[in-house]
PDB file of N, CA and C in Angstrom:
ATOM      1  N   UNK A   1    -193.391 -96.889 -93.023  1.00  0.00           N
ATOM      2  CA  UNK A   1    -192.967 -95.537 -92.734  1.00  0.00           C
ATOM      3  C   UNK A   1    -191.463 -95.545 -92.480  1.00  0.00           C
ATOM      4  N   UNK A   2    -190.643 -94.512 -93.003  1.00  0.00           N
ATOM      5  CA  UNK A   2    -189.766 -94.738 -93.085  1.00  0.00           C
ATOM      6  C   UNK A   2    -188.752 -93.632 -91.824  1.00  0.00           C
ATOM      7  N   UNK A   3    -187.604 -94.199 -90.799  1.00  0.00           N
ATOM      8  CA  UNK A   3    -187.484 -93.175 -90.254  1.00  0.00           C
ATOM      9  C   UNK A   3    -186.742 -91.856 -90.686  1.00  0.00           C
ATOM     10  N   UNK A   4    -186.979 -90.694 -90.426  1.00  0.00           N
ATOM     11  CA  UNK A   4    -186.239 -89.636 -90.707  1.00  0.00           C
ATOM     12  C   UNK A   4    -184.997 -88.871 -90.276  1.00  0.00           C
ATOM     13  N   UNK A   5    -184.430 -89.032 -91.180  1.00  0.00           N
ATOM     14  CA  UNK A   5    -182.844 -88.462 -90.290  1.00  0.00           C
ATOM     15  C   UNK A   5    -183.234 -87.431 -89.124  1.00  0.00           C
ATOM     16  N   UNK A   6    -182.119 -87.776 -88.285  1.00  0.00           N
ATOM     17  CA  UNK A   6    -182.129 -86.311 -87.380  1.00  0.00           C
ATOM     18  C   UNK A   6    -181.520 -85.093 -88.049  1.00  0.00           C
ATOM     19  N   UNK A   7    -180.676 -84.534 -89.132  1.00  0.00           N
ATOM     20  CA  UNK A   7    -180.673 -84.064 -90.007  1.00  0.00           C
ATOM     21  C   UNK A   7    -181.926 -83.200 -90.390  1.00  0.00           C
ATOM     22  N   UNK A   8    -182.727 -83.937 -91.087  1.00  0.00           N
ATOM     23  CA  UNK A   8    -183.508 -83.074 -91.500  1.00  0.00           C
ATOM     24  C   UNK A   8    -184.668 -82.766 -90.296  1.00  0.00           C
ATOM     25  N   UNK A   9    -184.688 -83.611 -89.777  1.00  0.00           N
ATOM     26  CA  UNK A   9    -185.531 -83.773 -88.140  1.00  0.00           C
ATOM     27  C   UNK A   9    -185.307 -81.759 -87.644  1.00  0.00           C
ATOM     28  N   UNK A  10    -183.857 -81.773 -87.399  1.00  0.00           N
ATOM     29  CA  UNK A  10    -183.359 -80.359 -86.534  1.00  0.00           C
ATOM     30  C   UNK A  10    -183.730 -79.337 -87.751  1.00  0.00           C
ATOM     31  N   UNK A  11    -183.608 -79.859 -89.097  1.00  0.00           N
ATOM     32  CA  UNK A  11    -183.485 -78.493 -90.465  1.00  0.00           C
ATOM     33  C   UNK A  11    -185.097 -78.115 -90.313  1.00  0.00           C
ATOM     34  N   UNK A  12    -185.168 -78.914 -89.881  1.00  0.00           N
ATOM     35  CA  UNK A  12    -187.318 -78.280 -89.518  1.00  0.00           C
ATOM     36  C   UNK A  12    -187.269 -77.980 -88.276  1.00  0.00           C
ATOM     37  N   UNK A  13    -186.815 -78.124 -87.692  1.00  0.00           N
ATOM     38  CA  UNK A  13    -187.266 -77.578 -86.278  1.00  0.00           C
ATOM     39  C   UNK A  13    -186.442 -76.192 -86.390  1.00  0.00           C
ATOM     40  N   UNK A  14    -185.418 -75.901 -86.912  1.00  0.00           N
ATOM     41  CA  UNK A  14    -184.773 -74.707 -87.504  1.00  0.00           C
ATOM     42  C   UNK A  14    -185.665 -73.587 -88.146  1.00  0.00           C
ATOM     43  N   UNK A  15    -186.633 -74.584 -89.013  1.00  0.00           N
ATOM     44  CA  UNK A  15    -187.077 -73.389 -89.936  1.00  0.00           C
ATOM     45  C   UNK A  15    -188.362 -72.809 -89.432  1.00  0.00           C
ATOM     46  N   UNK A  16    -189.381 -73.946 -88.301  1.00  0.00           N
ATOM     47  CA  UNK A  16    -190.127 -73.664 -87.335  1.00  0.00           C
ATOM     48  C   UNK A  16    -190.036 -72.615 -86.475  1.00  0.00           C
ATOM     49  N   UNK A  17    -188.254 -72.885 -86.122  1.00  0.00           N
ATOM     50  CA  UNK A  17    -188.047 -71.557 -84.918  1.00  0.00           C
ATOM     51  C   UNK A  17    -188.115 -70.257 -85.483  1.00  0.00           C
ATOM     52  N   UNK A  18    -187.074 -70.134 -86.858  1.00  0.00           N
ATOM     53  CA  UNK A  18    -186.938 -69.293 -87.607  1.00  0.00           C
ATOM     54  C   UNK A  18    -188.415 -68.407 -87.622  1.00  0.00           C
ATOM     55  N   UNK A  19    -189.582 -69.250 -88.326  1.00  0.00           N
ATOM     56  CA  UNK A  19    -190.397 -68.481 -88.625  1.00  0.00           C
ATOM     57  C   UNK A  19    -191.384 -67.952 -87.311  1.00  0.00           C
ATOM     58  N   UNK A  20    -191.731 -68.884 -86.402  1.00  0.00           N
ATOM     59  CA  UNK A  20    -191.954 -68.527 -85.007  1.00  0.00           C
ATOM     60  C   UNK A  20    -191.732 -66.706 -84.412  1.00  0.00           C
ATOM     61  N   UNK A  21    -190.106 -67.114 -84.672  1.00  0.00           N
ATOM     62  CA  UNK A  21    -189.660 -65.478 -84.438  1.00  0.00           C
ATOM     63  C   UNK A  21    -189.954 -64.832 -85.171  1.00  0.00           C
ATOM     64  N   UNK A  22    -189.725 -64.676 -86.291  1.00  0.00           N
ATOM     65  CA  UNK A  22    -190.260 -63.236 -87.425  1.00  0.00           C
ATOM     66  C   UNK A  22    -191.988 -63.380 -86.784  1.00  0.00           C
ATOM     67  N   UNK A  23    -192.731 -63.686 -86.817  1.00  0.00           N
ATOM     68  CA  UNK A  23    -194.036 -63.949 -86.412  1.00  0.00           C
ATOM     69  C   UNK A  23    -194.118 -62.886 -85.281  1.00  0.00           C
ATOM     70  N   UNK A  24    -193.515 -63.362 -84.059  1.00  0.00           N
ATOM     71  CA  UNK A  24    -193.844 -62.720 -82.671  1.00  0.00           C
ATOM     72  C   UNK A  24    -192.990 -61.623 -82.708  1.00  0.00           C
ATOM     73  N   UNK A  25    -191.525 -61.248 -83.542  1.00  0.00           N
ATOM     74  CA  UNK A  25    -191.304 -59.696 -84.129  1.00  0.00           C
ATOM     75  C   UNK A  25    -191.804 -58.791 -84.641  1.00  0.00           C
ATOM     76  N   UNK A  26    -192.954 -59.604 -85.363  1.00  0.00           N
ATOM     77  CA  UNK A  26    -194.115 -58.688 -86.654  1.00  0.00           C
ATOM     78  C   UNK A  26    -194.906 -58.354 -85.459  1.00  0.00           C
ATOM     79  N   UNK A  27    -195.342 -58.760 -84.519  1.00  0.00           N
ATOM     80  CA  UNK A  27    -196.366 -57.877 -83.859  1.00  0.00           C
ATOM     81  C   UNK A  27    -195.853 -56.807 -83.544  1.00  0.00           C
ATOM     82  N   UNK A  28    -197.209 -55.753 -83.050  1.00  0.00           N
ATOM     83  CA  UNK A  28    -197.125 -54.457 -82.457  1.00  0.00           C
ATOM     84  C   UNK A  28    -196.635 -54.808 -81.540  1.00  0.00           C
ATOM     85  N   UNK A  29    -195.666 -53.825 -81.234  1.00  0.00           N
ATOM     86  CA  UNK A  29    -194.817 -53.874 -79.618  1.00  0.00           C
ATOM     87  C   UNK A  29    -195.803 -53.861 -78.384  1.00  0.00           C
ATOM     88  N   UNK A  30    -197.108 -53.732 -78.233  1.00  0.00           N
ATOM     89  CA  UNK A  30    -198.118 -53.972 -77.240  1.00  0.00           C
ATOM     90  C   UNK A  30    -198.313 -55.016 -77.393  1.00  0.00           C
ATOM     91  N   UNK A  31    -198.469 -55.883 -78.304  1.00  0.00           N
ATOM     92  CA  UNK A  31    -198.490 -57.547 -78.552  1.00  0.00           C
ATOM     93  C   UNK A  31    -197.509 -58.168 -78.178  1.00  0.00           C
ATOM     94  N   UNK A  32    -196.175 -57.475 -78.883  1.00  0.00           N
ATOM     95  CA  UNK A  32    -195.258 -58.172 -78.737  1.00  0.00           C
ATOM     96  C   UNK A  32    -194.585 -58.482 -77.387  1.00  0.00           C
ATOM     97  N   UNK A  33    -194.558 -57.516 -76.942  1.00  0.00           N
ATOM     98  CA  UNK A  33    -194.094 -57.482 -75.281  1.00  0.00           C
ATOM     99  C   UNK A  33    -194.324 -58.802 -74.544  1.00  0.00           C
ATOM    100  N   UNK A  34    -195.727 -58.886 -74.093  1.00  0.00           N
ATOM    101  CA  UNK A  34    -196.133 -59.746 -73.651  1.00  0.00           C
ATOM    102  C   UNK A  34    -195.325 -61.500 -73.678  1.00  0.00           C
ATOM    103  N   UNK A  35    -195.662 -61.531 -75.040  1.00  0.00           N
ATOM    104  CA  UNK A  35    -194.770 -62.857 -75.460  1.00  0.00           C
ATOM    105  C   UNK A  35    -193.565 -62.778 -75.144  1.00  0.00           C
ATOM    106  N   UNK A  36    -192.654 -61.648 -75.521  1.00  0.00           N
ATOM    107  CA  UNK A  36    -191.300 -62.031 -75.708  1.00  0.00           C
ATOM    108  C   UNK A  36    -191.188 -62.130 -73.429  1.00  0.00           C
ATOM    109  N   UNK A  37    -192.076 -61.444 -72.986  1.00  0.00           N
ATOM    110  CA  UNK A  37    -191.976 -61.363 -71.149  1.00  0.00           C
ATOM    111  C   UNK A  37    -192.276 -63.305 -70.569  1.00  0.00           C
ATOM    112  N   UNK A  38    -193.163 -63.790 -71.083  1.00  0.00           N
ATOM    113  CA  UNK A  38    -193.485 -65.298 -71.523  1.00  0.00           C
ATOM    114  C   UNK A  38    -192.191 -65.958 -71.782  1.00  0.00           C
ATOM    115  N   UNK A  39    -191.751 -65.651 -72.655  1.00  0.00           N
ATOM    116  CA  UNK A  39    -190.322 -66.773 -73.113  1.00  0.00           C
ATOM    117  C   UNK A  39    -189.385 -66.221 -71.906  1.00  0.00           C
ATOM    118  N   UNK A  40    -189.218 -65.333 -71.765  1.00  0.00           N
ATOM    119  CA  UNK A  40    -187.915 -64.870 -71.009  1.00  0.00           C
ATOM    120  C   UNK A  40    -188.599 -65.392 -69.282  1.00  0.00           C
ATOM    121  N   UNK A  41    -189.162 -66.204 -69.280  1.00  0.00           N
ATOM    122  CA  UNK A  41    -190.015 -66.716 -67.808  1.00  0.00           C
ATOM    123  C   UNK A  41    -189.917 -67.705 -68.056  1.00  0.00           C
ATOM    124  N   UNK A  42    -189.650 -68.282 -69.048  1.00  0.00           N
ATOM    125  CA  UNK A  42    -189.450 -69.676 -69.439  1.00  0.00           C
ATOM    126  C   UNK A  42    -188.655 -70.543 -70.000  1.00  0.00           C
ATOM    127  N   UNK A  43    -187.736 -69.708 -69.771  1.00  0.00           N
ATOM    128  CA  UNK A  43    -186.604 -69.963 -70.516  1.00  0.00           C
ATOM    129  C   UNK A  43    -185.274 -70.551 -69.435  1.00  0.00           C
ATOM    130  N   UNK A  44    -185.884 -71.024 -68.741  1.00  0.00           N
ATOM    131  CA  UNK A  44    -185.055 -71.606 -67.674  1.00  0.00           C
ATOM    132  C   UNK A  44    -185.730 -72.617 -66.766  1.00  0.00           C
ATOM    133  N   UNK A  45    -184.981 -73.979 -66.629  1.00  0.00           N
ATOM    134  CA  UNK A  45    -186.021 -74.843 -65.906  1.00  0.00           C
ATOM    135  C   UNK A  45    -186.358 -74.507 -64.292  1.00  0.00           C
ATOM    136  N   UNK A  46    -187.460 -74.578 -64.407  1.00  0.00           N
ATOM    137  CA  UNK A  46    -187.879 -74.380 -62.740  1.00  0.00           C
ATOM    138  C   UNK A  46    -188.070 -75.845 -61.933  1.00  0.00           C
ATOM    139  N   UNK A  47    -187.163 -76.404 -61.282  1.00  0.00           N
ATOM    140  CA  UNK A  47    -187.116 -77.508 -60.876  1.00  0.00           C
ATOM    141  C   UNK A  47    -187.623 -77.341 -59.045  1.00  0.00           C
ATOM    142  N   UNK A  48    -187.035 -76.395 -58.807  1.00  0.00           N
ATOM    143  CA  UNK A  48    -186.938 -76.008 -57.010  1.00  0.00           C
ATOM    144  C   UNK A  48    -185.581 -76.345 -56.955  1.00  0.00           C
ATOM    145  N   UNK A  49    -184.677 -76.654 -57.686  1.00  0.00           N
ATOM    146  CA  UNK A  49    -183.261 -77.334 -56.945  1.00  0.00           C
ATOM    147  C   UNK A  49    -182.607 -75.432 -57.727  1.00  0.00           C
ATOM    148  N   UNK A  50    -181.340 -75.398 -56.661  1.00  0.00           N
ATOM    149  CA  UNK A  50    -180.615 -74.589 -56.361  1.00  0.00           C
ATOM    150  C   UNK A  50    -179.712 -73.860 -58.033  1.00  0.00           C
ATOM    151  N   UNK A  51    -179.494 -75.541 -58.235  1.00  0.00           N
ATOM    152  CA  UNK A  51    -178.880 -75.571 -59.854  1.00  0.00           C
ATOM    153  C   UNK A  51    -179.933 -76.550 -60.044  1.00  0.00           C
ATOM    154  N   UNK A  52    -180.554 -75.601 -61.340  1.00  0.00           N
ATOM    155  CA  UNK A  52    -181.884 -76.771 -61.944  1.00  0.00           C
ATOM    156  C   UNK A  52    -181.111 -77.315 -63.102  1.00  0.00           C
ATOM    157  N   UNK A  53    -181.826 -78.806 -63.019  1.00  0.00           N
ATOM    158  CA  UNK A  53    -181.184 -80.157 -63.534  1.00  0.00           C
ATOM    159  C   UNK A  53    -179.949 -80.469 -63.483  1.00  0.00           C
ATOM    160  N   UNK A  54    -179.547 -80.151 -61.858  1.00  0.00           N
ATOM    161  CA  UNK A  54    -178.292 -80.673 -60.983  1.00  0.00           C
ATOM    162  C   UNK A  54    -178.500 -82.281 -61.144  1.00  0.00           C
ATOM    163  N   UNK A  55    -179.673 -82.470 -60.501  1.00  0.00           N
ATOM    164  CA  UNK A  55    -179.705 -84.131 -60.142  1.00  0.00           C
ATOM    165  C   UNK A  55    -181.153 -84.423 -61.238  1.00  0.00           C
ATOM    166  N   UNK A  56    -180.550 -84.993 -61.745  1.00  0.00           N
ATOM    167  CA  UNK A  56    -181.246 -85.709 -63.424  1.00  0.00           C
ATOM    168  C   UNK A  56    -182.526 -86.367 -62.880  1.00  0.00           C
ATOM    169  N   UNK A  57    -183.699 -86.186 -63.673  1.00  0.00           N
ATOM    170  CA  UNK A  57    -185.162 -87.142 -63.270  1.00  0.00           C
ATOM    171  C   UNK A  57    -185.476 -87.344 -64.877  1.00  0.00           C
ATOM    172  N   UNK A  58    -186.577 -88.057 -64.623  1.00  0.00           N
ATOM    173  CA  UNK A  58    -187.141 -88.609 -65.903  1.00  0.00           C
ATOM    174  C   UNK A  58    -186.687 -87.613 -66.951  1.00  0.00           C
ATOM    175  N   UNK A  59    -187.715 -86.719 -66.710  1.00  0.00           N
ATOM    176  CA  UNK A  59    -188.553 -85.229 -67.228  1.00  0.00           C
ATOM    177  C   UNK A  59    -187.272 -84.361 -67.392  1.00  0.00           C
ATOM    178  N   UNK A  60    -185.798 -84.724 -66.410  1.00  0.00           N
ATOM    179  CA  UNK A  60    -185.083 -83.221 -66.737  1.00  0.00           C
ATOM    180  C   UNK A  60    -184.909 -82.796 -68.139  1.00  0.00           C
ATOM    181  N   UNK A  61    -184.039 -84.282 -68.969  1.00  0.00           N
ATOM    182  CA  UNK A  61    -183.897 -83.958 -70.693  1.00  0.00           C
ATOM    183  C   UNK A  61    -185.010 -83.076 -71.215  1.00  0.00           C
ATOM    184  N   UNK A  62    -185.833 -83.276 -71.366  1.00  0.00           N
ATOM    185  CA  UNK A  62    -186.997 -82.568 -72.318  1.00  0.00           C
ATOM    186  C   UNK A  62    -187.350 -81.314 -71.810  1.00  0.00           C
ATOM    187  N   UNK A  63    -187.325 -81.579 -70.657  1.00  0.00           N
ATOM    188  CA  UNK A  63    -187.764 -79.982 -69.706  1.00  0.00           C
ATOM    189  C   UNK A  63    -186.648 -79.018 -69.753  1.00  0.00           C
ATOM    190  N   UNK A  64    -185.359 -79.661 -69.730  1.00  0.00           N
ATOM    191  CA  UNK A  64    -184.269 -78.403 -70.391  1.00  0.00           C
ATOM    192  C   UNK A  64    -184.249 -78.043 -71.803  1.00  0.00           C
ATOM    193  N   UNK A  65    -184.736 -78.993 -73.017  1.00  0.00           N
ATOM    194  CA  UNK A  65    -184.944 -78.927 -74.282  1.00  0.00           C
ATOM    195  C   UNK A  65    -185.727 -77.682 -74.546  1.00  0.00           C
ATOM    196  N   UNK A  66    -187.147 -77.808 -73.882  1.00  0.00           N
ATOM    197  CA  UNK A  66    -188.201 -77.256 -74.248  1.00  0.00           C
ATOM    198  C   UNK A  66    -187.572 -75.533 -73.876  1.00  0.00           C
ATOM    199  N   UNK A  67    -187.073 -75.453 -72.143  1.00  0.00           N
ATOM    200  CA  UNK A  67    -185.965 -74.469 -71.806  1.00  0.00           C
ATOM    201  C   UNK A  67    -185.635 -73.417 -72.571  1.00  0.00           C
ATOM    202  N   UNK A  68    -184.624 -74.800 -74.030  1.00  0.00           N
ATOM    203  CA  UNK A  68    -183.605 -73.817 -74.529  1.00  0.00           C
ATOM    204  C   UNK A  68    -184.006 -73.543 -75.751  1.00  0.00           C
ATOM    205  N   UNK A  69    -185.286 -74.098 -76.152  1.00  0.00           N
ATOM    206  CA  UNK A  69    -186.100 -73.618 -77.445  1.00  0.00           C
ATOM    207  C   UNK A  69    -186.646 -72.313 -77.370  1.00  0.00           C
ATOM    208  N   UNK A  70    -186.886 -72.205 -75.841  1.00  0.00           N
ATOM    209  CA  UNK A  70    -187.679 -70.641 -75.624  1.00  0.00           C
ATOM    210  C   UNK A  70    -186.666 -70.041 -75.681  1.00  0.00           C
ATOM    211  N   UNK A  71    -185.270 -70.350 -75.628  1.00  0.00           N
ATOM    212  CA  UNK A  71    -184.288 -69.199 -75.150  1.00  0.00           C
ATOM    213  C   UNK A  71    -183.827 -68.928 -76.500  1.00  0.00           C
ATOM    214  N   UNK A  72    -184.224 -70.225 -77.208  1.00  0.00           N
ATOM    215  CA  UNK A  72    -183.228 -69.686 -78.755  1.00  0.00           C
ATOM    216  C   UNK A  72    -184.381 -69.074 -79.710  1.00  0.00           C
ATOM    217  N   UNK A  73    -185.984 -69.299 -79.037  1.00  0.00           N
ATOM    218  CA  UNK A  73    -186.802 -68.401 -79.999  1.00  0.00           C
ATOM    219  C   UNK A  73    -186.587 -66.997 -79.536  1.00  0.00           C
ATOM    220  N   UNK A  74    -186.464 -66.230 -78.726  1.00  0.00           N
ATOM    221  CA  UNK A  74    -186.257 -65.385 -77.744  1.00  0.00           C
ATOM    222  C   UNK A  74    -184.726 -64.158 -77.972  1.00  0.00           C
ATOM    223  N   UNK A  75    -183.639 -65.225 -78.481  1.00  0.00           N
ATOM    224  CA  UNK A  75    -182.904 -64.672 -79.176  1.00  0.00           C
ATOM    225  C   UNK A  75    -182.930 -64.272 -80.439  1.00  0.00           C
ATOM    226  N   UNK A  76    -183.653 -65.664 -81.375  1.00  0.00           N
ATOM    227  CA  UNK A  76    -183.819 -64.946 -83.014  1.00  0.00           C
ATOM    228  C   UNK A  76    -184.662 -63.639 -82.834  1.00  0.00           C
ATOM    229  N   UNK A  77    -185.948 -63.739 -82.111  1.00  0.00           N
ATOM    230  CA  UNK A  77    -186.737 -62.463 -81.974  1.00  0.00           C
ATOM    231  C   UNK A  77    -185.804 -61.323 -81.902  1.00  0.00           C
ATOM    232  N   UNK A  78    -184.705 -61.255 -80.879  1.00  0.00           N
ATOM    233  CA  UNK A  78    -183.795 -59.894 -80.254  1.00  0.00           C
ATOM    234  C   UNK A  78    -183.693 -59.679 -81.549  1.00  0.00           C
ATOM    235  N   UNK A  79    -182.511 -60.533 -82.391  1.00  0.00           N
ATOM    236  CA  UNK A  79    -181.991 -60.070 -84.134  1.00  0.00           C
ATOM    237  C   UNK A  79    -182.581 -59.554 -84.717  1.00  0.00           C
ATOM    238  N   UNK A  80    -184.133 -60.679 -84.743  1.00  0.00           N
ATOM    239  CA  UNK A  80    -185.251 -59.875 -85.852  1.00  0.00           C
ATOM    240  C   UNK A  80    -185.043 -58.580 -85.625  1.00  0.00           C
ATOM    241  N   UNK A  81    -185.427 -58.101 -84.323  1.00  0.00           N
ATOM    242  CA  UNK A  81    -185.677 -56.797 -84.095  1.00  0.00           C
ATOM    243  C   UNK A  81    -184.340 -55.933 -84.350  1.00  0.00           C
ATOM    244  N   UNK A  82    -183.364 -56.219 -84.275  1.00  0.00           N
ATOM    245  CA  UNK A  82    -182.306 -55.480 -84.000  1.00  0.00           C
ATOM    246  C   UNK A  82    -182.451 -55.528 -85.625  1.00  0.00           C
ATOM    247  N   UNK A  83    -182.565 -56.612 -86.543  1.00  0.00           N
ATOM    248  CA  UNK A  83    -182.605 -55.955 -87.982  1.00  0.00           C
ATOM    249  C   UNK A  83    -183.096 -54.706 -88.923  1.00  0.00           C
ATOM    250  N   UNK A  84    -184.654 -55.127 -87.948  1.00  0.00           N
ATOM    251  CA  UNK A  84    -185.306 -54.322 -88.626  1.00  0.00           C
ATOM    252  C   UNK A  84    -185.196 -53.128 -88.308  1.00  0.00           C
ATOM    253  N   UNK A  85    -184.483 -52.757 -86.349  1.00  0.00           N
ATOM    254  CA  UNK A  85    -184.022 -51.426 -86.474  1.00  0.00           C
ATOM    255  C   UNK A  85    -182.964 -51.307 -87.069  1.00  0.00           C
ATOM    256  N   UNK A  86    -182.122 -52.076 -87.478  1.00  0.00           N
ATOM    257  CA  UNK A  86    -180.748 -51.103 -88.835  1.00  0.00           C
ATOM    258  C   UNK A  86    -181.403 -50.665 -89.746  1.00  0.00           C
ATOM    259  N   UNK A  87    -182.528 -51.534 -90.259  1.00  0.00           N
ATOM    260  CA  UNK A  87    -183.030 -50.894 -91.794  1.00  0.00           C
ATOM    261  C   UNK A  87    -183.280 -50.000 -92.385  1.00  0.00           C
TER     262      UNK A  87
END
């Protein structure tokens, strides 16, 4: 098995997010709500410290990762939407 660039590693996790959002944009705004109220709750690490991932633990890396995936699915969603209202 051969390893895979990080390159194309992120160009998929890109096109994952990408489609993620159009997905949770296409719902009815009674659907949609919900989720986009979910990411925006999660979109920030909850550590208990004052400034979360002030003082670094195992878990902080990934737990801010995961963080800023909700925050950047959360934003493509805003666009989606803001697109489809120009249209």
């Amino acid at each position: 098995m051969t390893d895979t660039p990080i390159s194309v590693l992120e160009a998929r996790l890109e096109a994952q997010r990408r489609l993620l959002a159009r997905i949770v944009a296409a719902l009815a705004p009674e659907a949609r709500q919900p989720v986009i109220d979910w990411l925006d709750q999660h979109d920030t690490l909850r550590d208990g410290q004052e400034d979360p991932g002030a003082v670094p633990t195992e878990d902080t890396g990934a737990a801010l990762a995961v963080s800023e995936e909700f925050r950047m699915i959360a934003r493509l969603v805003g666009d989606r939407l803001h697109e489809v209202d120009q249209a």
